[in-house]
C-alpha atoms as a PDB file:
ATOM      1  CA  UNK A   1       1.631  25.359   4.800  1.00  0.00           C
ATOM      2  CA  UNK A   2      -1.933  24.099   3.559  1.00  0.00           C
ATOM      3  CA  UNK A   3      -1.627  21.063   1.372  1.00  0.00           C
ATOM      4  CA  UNK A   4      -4.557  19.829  -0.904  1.00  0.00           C
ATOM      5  CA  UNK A   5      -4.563  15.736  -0.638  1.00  0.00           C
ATOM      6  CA  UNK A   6      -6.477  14.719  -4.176  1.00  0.00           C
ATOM      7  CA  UNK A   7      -7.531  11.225  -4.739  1.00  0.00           C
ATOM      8  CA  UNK A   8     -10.354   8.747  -5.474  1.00  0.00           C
ATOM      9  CA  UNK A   9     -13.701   8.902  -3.439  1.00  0.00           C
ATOM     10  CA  UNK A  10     -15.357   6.086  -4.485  1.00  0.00           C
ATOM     11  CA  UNK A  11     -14.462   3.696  -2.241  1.00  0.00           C
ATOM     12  CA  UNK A  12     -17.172   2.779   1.036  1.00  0.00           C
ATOM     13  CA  UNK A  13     -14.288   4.287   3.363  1.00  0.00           C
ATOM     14  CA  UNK A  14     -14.752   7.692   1.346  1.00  0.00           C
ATOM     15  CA  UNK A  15     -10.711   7.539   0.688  1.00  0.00           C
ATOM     16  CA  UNK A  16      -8.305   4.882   0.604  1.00  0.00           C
ATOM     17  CA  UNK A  17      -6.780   4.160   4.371  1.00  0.00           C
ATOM     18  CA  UNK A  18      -3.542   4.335   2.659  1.00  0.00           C
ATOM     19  CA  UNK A  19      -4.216   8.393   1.167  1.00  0.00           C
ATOM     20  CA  UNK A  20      -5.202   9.002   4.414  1.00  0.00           C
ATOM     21  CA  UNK A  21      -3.065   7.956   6.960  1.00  0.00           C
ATOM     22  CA  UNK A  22      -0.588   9.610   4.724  1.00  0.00           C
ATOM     23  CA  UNK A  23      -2.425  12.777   4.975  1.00  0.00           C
ATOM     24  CA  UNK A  24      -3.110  12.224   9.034  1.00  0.00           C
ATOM     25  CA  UNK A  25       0.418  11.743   9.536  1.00  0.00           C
ATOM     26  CA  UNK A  26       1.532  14.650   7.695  1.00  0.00           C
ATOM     27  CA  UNK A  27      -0.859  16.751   9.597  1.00  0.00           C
ATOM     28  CA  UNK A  28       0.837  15.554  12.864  1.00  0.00           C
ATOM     29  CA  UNK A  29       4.052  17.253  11.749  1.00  0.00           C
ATOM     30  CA  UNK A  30       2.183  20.442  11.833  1.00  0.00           C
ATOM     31  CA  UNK A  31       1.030  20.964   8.625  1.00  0.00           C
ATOM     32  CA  UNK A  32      -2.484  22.003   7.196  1.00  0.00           C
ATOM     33  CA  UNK A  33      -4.207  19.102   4.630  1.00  0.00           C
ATOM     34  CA  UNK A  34      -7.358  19.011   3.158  1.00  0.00           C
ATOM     35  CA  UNK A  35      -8.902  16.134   1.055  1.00  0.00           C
ATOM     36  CA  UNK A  36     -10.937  16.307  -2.326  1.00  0.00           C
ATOM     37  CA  UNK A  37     -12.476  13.063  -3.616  1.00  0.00           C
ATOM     38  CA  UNK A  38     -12.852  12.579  -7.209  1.00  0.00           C
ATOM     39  CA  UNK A  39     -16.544  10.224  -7.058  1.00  0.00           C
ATOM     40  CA  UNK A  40     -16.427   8.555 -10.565  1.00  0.00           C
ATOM     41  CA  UNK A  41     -14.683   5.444 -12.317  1.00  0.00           C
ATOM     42  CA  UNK A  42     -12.732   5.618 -15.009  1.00  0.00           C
ATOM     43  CA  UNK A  43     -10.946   8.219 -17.735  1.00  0.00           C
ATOM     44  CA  UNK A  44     -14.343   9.807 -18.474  1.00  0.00           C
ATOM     45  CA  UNK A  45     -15.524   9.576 -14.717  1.00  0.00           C
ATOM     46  CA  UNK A  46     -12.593  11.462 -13.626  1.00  0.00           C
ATOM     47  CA  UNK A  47     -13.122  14.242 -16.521  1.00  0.00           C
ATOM     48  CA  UNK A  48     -16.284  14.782 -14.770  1.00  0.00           C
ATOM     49  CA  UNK A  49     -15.027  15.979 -11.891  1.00  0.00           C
ATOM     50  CA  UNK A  50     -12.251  18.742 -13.645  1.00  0.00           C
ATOM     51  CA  UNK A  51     -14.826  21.693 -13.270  1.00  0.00           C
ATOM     52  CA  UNK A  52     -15.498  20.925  -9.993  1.00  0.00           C
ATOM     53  CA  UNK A  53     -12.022  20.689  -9.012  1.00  0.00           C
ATOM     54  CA  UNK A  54     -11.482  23.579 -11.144  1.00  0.00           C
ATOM     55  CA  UNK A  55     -13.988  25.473  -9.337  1.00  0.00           C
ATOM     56  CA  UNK A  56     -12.773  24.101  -5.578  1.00  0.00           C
ATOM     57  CA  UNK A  57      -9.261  25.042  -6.683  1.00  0.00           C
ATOM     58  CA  UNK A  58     -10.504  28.954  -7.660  1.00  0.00           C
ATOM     59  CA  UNK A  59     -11.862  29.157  -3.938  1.00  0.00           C
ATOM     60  CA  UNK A  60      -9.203  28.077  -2.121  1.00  0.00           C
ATOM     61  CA  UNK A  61      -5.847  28.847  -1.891  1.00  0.00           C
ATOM     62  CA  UNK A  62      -2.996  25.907  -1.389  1.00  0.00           C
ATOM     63  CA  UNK A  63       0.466  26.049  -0.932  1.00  0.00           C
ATOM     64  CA  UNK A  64       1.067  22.397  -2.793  1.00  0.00           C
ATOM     65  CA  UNK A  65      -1.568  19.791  -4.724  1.00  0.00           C
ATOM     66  CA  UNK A  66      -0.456  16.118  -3.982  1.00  0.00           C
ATOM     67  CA  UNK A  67      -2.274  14.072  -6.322  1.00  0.00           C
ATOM     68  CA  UNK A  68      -2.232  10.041  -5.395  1.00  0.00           C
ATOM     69  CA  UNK A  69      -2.556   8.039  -8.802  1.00  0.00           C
ATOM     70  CA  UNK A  70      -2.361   8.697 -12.218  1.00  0.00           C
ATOM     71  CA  UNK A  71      -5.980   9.490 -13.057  1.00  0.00           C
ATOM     72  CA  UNK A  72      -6.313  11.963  -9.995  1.00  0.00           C
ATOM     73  CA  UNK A  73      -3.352  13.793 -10.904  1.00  0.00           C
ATOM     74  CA  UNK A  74      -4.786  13.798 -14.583  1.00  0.00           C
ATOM     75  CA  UNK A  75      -7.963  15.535 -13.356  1.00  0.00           C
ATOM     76  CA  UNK A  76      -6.082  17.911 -10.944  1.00  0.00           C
ATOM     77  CA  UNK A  77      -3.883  18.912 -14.239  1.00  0.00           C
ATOM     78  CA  UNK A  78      -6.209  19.843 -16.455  1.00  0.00           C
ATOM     79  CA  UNK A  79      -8.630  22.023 -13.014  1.00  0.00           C
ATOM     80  CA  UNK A  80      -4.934  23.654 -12.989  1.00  0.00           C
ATOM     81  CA  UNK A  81      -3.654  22.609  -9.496  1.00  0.00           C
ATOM     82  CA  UNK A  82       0.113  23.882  -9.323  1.00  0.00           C
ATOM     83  CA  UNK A  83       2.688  23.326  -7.720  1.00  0.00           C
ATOM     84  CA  UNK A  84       2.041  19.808  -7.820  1.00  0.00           C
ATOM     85  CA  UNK A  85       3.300  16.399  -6.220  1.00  0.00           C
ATOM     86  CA  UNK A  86       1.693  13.169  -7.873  1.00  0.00           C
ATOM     87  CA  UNK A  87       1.822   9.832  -6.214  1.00  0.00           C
ATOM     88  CA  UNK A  88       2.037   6.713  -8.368  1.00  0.00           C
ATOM     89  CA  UNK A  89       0.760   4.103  -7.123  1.00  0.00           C
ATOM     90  CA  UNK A  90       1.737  -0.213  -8.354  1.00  0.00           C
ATOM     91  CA  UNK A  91      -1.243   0.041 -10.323  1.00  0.00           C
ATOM     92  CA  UNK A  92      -0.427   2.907 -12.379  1.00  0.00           C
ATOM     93  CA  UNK A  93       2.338   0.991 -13.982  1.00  0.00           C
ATOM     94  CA  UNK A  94       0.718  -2.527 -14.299  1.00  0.00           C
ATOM     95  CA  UNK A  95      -2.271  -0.704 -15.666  1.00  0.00           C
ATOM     96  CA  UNK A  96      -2.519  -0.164 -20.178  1.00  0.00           C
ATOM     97  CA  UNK A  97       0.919   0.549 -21.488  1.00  0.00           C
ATOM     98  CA  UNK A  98      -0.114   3.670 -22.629  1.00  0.00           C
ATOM     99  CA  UNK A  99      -0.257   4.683 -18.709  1.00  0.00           C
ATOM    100  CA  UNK A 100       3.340   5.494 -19.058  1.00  0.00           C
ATOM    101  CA  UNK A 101       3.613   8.003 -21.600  1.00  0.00           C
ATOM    102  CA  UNK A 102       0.764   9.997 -20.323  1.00  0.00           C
ATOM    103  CA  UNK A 103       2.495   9.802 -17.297  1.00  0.00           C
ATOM    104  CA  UNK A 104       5.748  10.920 -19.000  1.00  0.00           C
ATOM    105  CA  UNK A 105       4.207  13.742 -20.829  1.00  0.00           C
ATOM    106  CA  UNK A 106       1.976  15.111 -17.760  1.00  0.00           C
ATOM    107  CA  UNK A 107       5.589  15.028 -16.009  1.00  0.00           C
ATOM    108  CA  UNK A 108       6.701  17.448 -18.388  1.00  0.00           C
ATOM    109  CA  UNK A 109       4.062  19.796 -18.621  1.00  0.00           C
ATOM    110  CA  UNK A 110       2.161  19.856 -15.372  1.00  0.00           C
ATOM    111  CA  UNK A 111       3.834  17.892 -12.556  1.00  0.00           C
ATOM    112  CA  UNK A 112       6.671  19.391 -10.116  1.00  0.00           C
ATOM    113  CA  UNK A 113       7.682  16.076  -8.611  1.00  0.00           C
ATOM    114  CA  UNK A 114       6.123  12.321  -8.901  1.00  0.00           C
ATOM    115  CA  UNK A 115       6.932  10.154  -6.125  1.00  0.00           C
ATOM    116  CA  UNK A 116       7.112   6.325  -6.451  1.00  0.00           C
ATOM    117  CA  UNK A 117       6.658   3.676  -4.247  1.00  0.00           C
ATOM    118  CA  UNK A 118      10.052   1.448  -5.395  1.00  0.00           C
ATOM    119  CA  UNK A 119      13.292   1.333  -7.258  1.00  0.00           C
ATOM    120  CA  UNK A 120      11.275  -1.161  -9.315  1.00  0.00           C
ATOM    121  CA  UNK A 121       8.183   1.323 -10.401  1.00  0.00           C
ATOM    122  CA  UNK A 122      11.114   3.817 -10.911  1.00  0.00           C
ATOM    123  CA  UNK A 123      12.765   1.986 -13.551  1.00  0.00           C
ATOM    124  CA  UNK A 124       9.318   0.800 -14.932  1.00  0.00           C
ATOM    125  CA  UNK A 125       8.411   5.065 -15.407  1.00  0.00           C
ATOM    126  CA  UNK A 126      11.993   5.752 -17.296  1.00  0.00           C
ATOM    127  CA  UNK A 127      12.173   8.742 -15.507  1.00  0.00           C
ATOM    128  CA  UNK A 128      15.199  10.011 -14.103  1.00  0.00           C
ATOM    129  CA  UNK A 129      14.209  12.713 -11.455  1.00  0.00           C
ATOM    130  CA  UNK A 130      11.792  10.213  -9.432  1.00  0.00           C
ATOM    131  CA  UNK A 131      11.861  10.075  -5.304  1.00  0.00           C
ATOM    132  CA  UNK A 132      11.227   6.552  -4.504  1.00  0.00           C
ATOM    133  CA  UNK A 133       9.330   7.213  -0.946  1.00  0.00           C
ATOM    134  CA  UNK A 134       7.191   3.780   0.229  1.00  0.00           C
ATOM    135  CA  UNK A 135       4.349   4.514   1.861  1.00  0.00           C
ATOM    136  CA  UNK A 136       4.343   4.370   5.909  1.00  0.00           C
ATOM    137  CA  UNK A 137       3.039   2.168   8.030  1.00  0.00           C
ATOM    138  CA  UNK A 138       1.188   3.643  11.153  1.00  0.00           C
ATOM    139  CA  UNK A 139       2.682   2.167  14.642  1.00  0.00           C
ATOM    140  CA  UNK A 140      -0.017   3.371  17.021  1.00  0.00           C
ATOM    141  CA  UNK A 141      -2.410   0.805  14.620  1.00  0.00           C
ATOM    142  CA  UNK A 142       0.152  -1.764  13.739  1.00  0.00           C
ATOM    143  CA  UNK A 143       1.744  -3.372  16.536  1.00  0.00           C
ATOM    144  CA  UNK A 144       2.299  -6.648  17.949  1.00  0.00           C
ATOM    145  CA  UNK A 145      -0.737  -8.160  19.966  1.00  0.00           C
ATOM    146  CA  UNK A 146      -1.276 -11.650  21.719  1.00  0.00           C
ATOM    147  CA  UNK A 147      -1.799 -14.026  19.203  1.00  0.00           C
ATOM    148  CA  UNK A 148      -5.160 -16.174  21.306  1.00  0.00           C
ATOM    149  CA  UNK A 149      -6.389 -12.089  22.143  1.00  0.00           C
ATOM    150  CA  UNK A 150      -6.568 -11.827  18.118  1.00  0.00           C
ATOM    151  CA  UNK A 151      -7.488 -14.859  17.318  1.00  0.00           C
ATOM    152  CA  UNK A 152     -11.178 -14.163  19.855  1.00  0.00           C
ATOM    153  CA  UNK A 153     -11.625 -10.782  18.269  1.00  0.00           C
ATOM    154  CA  UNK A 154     -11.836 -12.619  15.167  1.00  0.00           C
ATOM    155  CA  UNK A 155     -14.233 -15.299  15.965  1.00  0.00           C
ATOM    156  CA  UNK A 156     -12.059 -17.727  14.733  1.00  0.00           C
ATOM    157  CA  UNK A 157     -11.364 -21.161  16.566  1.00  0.00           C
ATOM    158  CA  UNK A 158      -8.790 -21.186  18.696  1.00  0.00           C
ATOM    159  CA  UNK A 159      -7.834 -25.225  17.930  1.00  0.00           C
ATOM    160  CA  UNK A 160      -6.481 -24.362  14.519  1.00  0.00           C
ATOM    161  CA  UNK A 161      -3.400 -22.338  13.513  1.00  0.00           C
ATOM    162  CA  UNK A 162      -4.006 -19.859  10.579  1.00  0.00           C
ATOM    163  CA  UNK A 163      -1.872 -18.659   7.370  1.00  0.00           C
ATOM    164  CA  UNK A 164      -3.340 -15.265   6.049  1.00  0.00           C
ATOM    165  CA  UNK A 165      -3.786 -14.768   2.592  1.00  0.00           C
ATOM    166  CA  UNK A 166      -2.894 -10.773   2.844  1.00  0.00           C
ATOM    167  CA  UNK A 167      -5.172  -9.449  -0.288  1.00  0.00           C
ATOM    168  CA  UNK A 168      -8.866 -10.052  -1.061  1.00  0.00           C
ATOM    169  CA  UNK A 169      -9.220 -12.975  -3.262  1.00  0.00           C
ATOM    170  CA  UNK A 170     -11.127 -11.749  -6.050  1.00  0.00           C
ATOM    171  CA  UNK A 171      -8.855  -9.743  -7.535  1.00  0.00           C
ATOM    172  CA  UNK A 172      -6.889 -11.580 -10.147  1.00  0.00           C
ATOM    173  CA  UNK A 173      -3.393  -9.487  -9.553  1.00  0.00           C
ATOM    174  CA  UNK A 174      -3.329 -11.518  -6.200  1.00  0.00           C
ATOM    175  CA  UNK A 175      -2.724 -14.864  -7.541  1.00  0.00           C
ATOM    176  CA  UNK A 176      -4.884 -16.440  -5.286  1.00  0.00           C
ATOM    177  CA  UNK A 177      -4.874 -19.290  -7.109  1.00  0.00           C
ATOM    178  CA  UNK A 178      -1.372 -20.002  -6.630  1.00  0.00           C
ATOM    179  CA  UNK A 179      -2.005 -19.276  -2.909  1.00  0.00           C
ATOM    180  CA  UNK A 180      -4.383 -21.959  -2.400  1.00  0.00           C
ATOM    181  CA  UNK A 181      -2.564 -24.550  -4.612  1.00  0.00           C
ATOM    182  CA  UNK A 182       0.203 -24.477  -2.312  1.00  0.00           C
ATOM    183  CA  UNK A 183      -2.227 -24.889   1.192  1.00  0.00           C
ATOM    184  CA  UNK A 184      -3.386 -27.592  -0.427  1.00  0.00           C
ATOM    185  CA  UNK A 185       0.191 -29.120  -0.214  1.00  0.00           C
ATOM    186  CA  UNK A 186       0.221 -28.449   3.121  1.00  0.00           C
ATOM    187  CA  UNK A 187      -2.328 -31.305   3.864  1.00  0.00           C
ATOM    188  CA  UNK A 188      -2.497 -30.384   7.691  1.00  0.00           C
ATOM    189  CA  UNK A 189      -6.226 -30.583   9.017  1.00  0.00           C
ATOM    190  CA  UNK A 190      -4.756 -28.130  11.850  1.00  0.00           C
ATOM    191  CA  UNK A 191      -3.939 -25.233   9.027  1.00  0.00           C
ATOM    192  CA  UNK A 192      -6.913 -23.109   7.981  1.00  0.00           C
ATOM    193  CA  UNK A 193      -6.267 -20.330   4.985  1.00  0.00           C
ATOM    194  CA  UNK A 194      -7.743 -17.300   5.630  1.00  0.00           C
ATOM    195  CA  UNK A 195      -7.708 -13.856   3.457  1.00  0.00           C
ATOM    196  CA  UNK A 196      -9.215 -10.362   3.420  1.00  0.00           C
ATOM    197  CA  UNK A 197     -12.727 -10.015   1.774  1.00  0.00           C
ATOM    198  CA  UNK A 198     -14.652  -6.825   3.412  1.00  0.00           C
ATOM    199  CA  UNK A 199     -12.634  -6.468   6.605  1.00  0.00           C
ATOM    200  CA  UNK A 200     -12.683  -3.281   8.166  1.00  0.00           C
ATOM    201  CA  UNK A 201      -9.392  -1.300   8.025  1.00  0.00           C
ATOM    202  CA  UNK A 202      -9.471  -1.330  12.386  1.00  0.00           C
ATOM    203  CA  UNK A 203     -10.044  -5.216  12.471  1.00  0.00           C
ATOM    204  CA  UNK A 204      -7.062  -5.570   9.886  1.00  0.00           C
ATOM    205  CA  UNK A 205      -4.159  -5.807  12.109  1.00  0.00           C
ATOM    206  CA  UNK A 206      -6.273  -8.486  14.340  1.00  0.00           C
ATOM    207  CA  UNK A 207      -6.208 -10.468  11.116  1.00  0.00           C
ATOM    208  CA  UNK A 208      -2.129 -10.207  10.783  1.00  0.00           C
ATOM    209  CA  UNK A 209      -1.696 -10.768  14.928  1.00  0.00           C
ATOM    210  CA  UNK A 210      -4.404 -13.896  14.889  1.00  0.00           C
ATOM    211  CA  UNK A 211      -1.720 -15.489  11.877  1.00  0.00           C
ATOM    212  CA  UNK A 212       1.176 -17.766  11.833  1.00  0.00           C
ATOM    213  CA  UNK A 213       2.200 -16.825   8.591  1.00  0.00           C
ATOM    214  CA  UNK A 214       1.431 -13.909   5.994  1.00  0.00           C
ATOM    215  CA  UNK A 215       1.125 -15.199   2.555  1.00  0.00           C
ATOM    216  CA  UNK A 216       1.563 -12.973  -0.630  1.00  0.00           C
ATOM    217  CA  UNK A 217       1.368 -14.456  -4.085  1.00  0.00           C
ATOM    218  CA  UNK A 218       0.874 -11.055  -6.065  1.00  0.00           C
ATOM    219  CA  UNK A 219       1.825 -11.452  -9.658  1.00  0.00           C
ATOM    220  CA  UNK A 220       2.795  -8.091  -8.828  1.00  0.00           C
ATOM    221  CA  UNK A 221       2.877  -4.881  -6.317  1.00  0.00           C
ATOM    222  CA  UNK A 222       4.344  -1.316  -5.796  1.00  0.00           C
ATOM    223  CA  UNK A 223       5.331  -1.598  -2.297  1.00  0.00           C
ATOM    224  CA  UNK A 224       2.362  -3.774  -0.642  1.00  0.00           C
ATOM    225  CA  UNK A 225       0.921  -2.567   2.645  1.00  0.00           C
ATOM    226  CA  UNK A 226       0.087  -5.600   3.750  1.00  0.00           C
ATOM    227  CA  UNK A 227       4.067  -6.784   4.284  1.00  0.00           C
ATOM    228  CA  UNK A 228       4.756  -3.500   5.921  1.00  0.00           C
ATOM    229  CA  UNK A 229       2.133  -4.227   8.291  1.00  0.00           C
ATOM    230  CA  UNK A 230       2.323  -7.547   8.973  1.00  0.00           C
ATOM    231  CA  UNK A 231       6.388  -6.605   9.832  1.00  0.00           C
ATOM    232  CA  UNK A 232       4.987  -3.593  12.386  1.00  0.00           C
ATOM    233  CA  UNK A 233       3.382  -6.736  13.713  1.00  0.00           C
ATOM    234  CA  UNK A 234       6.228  -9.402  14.081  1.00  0.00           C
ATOM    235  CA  UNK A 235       4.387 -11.969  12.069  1.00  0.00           C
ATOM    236  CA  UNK A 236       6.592 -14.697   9.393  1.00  0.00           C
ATOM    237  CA  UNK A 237       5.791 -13.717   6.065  1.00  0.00           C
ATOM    238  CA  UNK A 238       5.920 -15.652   3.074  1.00  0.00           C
ATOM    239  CA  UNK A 239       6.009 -13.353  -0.151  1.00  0.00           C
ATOM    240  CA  UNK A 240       6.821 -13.856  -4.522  1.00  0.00           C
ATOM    241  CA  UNK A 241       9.550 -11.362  -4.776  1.00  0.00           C
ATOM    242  CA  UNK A 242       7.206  -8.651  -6.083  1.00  0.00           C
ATOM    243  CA  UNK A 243       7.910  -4.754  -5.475  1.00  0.00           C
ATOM    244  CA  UNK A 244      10.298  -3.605  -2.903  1.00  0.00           C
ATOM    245  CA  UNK A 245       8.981  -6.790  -0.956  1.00  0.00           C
ATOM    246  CA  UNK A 246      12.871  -8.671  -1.052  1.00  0.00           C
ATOM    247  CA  UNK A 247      14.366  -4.995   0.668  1.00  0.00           C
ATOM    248  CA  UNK A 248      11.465  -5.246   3.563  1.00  0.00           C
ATOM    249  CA  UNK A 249      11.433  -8.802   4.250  1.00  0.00           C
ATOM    250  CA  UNK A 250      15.299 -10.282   3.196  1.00  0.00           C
ATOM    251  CA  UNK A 251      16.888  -9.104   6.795  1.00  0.00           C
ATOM    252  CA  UNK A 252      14.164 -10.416   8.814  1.00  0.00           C
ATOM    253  CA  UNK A 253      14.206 -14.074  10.385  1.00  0.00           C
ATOM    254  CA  UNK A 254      11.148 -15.900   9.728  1.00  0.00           C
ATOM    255  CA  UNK A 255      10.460 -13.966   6.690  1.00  0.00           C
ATOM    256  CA  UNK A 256      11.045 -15.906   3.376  1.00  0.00           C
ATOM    257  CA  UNK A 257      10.886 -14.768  -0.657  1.00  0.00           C
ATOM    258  CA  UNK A 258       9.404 -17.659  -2.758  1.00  0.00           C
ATOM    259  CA  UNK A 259       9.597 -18.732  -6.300  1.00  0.00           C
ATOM    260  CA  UNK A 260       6.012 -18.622  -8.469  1.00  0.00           C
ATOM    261  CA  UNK A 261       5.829 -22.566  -7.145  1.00  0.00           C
ATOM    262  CA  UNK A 262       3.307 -24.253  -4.862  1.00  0.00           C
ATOM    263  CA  UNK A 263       5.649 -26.347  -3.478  1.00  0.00           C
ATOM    264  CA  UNK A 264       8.719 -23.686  -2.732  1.00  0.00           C
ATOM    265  CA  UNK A 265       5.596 -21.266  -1.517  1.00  0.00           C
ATOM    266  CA  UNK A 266       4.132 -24.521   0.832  1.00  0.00           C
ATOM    267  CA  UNK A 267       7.879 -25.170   2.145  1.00  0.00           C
ATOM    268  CA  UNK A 268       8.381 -21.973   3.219  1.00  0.00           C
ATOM    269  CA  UNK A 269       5.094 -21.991   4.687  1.00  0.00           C
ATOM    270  CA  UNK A 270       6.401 -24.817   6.963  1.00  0.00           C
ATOM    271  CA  UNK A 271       9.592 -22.789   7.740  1.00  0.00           C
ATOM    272  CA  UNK A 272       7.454 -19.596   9.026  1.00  0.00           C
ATOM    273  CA  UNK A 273       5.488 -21.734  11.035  1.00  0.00           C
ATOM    274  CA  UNK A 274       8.842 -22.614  13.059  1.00  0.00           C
ATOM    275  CA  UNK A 275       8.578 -18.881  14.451  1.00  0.00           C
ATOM    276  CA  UNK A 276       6.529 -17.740  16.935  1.00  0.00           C
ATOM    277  CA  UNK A 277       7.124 -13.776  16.163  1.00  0.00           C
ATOM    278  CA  UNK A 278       9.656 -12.131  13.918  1.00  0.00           C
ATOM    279  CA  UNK A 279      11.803  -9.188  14.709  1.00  0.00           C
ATOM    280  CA  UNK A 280      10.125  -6.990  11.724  1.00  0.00           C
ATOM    281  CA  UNK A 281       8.999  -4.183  13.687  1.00  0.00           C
ATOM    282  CA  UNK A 282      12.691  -2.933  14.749  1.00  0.00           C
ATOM    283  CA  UNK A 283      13.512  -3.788  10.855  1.00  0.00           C
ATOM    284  CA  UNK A 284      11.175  -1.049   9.758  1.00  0.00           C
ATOM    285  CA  UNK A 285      11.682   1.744  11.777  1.00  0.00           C
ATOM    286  CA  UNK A 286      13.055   3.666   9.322  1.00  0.00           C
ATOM    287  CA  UNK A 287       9.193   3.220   7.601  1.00  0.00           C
ATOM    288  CA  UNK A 288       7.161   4.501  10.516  1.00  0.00           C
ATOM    289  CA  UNK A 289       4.769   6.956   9.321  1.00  0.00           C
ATOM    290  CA  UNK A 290       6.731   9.918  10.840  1.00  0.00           C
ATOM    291  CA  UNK A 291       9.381   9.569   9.175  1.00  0.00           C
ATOM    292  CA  UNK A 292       8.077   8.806   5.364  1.00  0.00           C
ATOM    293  CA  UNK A 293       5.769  11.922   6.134  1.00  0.00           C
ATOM    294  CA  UNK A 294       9.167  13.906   7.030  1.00  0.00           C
ATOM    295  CA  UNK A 295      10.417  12.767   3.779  1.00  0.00           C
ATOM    296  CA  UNK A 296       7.407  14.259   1.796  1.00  0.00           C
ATOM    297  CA  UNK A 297       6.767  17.408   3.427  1.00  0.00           C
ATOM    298  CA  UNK A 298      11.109  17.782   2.367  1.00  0.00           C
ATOM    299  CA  UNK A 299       9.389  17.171  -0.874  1.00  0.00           C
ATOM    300  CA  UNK A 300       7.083  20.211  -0.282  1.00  0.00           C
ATOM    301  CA  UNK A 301       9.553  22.441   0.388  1.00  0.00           C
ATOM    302  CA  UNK A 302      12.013  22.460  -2.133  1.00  0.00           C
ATOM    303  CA  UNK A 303       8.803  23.376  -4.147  1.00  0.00           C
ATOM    304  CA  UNK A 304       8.082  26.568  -1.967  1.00  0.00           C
END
């Protein structure tokens, strides 16, 4: 079976790390994916690059197009790419309200399947015949390491004991705001806030190992990475119930939902920090990247 991944390319990776270890892990099960990358911003950006899909499309022969996003699968509708899957992503659906009914109409007309990260985005889309698949988290990358090993790969000083804010700052979604509000509370000299601003996807899981606690303050999510990650790595989290984040976290000692409040966010804080390591990894087994690419390729099949 070939299989045609289709997403953004303008990113500095090339692809998101999140397309692509989908696409790696799929390949692992044995089956054949390529990768096109749509290099342009926005609706008239990605209406560029419909002839050249068109023309990529015309070349090659694929057994099923899996478009991740909206505005990729928009593109790979109008080149012509059938049968196709479509991946929605958290942004899709916090995105213009309008979003929705293009999404609903291209559902109708062009798309075999669209796959959604949570029972949350499903209800959001109004759309009855939606597989709610998460996206995986790798194993071989994310896994628990010593927290003083991490803490040297990082630089960082080995005196203080770290929260991780788990999102870049600069992006308003985040809530970053309301993240530092509540360190402030904290008022411990020994607690320094850190958070992801160009860190390379391999140095990533040194970030969640070198923390005590993994803060998330999104106003909103899909099914955030980030949690899934830190929980390969048995690191407390402390997360606003955004998502599917209450069904990852809610079984897991040392792992705490929190109100949009400083001080509930800062008093979990000081509960997490009671843990040393959690017990998340054996909690998410059942979203190791193996199996959620299982789940798709099932996907893939029903199509053929």
């Amino acid at each position: 079976m070939r299989v045609l991944f289709i997403s953004s390319g303008n990113s500095k990776l090339g692809i998101s790390p999140i397309v692509k270890n989908q696409g790696e892990s799929i390949k692992k099960e044995g089956i054949e994916v390529e990768y096109f990358r749509i290099k342009g911003k926005g609706f008239f950006g990605y209406l560029k690059a419909v002839p050249i899909l068109r023309r990529f499309l015309k070349k090659n022969n694929f057994d099923v197009v899996h478009a991740h996003y909206s505005l990729s699968a928009l593109a790979a509708s109008l080149a012509g790419a059938k049968p196709m899957v479509v991946s929605l992503m958290g942004s899709d659906l916090n995105a213009k309200s309008y979003y929705k009914y293009l999404i609903r109409f291209c559902n109708r007309f062009f798309w075999s399947q669209i796959i959604v990260k949570s029972e949350d985005m499903k209800r959001s889309v109004g759309i009855k015949d939606i597989c709610v698949i998460p996206n995986g988290v790798n194993f071989d990358i994310f896994k628990p390491i010593d927290k003083s090993e991490a803490i040297k790969k990082n630089e960082w000083s080995s005196d203080k004991t770290y929260v991780l804010f788990a999102a870049n700052p600069n992006r308003p979604v985040k809530n970053f705001a309301l993240a530092e509000n509540a360190f402030s509370k904290l008022a411990d000299s020994n607690l320094e806030l850190k958070y992801f601003e160009n860190v390379p996807f391999h140095d990533i899981v040194y970030y969640h190992n070198a923390a005590s606690v993994v803060l998330l303050t999104s106003h909103s999510e899909g099914s955030p990475n980030v949690i899934k990650e830190a929980m390969a790595c048995n690191v407390p989290i402390v997360a606003t119930n955004v998502g599917d984040v209450d069904e990852i976290i809610s079984t897991t000692e040392g792992c705490y939902l929190a109100d949009f409040d400083a001080d509930d966010i800062a008093n979990k804080i000081k509960l997490g920090l009671k843990f040393d390591k959690t017990n998340g990894r054996q909690n998410i087994k059942h979203l190791e990247s193996s199996v959620i690419a299982n789940r798709i390729i099932d996907i893939y099949k029903t199509l053929l």
